[in-house]
Protein backbone atom coordinates (compact mmCIF):
# COMPACT_ATOMS: atom_id res chain seq x y z
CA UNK A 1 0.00 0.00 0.00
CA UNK A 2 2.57 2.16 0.56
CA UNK A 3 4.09 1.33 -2.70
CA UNK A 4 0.85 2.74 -4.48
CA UNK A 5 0.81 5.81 -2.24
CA UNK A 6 4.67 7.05 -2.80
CA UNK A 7 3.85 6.66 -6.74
CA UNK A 8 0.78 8.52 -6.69
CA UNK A 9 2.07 11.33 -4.68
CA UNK A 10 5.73 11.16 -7.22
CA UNK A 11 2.86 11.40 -10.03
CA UNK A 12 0.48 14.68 -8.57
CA UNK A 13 3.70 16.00 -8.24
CA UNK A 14 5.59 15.91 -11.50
CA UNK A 15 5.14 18.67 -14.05
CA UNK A 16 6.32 17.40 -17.16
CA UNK A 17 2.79 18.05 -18.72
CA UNK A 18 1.31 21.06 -16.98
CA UNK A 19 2.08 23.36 -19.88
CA UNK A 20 0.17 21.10 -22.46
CA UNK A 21 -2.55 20.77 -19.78
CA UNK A 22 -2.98 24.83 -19.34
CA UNK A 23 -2.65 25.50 -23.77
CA UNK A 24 -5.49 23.30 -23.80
CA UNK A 25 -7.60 25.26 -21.55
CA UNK A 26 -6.79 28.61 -23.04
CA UNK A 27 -6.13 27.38 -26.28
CA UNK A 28 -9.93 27.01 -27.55
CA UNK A 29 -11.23 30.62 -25.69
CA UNK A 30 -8.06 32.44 -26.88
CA UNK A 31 -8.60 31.01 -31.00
CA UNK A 32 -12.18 31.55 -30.73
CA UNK A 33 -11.32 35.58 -29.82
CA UNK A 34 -8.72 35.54 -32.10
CA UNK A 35 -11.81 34.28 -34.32
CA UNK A 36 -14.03 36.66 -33.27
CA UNK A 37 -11.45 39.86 -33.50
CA UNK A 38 -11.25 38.71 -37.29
CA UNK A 39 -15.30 38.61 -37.65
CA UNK A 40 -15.53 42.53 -36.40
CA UNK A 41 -12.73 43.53 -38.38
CA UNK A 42 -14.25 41.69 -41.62
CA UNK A 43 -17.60 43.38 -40.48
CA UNK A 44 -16.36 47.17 -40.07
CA UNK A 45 -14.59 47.15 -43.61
CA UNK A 46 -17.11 45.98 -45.55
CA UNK A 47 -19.37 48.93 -43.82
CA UNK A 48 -16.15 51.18 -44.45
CA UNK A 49 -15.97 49.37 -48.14
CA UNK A 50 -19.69 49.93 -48.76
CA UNK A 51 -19.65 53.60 -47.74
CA UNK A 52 -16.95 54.45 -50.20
CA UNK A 53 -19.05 52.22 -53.12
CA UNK A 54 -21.86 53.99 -52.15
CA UNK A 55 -19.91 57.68 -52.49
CA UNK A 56 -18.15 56.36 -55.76
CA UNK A 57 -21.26 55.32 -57.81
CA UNK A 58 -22.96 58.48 -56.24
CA UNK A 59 -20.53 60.34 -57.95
CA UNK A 60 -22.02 59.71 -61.23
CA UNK A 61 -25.40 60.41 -60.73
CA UNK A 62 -23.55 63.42 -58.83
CA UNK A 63 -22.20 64.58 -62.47
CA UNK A 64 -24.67 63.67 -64.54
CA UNK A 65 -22.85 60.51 -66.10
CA UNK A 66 -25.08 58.36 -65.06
CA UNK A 67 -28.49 60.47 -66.42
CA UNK A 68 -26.37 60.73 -70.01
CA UNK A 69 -25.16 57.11 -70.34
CA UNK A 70 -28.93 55.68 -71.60
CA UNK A 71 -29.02 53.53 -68.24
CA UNK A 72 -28.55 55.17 -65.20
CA UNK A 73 -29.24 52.26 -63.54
CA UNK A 74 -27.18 49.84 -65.21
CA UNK A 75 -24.52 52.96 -64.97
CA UNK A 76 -24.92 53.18 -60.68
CA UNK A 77 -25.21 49.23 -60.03
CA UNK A 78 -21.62 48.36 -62.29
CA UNK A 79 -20.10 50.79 -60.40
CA UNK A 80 -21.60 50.24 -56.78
CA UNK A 81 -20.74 45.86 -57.71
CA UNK A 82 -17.02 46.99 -59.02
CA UNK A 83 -16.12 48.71 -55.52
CA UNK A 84 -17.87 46.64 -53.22
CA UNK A 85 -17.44 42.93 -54.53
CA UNK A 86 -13.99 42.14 -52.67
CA UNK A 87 -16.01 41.79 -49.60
CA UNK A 88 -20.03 41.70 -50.56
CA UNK A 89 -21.77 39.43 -52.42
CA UNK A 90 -23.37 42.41 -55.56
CA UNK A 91 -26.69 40.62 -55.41
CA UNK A 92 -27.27 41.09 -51.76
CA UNK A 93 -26.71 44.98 -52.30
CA UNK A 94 -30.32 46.75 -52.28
CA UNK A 95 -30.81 50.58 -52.90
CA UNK A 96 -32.80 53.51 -54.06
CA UNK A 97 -32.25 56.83 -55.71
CA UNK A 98 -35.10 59.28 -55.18
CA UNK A 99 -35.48 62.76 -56.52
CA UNK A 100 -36.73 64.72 -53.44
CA UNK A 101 -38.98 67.45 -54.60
CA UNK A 102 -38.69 69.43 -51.58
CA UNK A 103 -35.02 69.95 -51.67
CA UNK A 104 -32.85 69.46 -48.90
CA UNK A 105 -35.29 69.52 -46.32
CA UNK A 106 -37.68 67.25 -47.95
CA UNK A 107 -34.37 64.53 -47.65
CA UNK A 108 -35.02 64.56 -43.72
CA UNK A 109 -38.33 63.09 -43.40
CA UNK A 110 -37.74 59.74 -46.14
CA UNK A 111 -36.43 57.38 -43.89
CA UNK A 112 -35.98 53.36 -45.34
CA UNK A 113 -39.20 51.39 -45.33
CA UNK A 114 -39.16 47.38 -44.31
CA UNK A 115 -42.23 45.04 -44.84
CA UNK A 116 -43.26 42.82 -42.06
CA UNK A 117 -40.41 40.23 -42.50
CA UNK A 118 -37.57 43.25 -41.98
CA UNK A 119 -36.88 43.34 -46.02
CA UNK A 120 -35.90 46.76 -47.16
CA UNK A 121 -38.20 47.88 -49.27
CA UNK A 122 -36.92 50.16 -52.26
CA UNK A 123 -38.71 53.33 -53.49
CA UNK A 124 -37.07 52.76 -57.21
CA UNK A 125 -34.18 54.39 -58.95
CA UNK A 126 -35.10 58.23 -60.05
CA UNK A 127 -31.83 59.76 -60.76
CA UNK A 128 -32.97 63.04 -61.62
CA UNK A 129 -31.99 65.72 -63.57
CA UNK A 130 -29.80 68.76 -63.42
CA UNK A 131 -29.65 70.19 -59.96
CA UNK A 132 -32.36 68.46 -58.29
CA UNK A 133 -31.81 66.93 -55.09
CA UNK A 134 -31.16 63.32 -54.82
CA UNK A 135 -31.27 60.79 -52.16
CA UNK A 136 -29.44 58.04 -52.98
CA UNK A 137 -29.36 55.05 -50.34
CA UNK A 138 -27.52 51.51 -50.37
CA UNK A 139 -28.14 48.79 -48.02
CA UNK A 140 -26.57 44.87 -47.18
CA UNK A 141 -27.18 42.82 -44.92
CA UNK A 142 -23.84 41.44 -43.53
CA UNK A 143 -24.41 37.62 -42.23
CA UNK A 144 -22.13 36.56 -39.33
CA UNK A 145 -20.52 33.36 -38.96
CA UNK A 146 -19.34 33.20 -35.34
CA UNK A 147 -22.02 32.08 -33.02
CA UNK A 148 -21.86 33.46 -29.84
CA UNK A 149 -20.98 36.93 -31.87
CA UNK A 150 -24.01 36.83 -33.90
CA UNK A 151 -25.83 37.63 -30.76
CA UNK A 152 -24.33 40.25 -29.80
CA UNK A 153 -23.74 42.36 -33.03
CA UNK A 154 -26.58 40.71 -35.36
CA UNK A 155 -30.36 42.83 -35.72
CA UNK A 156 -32.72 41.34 -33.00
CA UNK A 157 -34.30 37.59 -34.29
CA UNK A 158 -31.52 37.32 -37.43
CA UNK A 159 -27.78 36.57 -37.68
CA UNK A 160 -27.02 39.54 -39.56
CA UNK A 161 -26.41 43.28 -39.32
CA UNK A 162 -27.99 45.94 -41.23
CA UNK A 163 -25.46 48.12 -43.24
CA UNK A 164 -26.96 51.05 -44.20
CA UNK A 165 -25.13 53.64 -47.07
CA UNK A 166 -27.12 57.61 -46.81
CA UNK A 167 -25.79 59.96 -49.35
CA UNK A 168 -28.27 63.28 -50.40
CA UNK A 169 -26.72 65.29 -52.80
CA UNK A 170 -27.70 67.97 -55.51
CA UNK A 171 -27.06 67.57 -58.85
CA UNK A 172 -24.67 69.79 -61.41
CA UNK A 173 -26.11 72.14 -63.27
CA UNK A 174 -25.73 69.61 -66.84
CA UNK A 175 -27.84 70.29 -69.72
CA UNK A 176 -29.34 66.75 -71.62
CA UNK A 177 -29.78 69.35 -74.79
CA UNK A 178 -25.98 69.34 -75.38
């Protein structure tokens, strides 16, 4: 019996392994943060990546380009898909362009409308003509892929998050007679 007992407490007492022992207890927290630090960065720069699509391809409906190509729309999507596809998927991307009659202060009251099922639902594509006052607005819905981080940074009773491009702008002073 005493045998038994002097090997057991030689055994509790070695430390040969301890280091393995405590990687595997940090090791799975510490590569799922690691995971997780990757997610939000992923997540900010396509919102950073989308706002600069959105300012791009505003820039032509900004210049009239876009009203003088024969498809404005065609025009504002190739350019919106061409600055945002390293990091969206183009036929996730939803937007509007909307004259606003009222000017600058008619741009305050059009906020985005969503049906029962929390699809954004677009007012069309109106690109205007010279200096009218347009609201042009691009949305995507990002989907997360870590778990535990989907609830905290996804929209309430999804596992995404609502990125949401707002640009009004007025129009040069072009002339479609030219």
């Amino acid at each position: 019996m005493q045998n038994i007992r002097s090997k057991m407490e030689s055994y509790i007492q070695k430390s040969d392994g301890a280091t393995a022992i405590e990687l595997a207890f940090v090791a799975a927290p510490l590569l799922y943060f690691l995971l997780g630090i990757i997610e939000i960065a992923l997540m900010f720069t396509t919102s950073i990546v989308l706002e600069g699509a959105t300012s791009d391809a505003s820039r032509l409906i900004r210049t009239g380009q876009a009203q003088q190509s024969g498809d404005a729309q065609a025009m504002f999507e190739d350019a919106l898909c061409d600055a945002v596809s390293v990091l969206a998927d183009c036929s996730e991307i939803e937007y509007e362009v909307i004259a606003i009659e009222d000017g600058f202060g008619g741009a305050g009251g059009n906020s985005p409308t969503f049906n029962e099922d929390g699809s954004f639902e677009s007012q069309g594509f109106d690109a205007g003509g010279g200096s009218d006052v347009i609201l042009i607005r691009v949305i995507y819905q990002y989907a997360l892929k870590t778990p535990i981080l989907a609830q905290f940074f996804s929209d309430p009773g999804s596992d995404t998050r609502l990125m949401m491009s707002t640009i009004v702008l007025q129009t040069e002073p072009y002339d479609f007679d030219d």
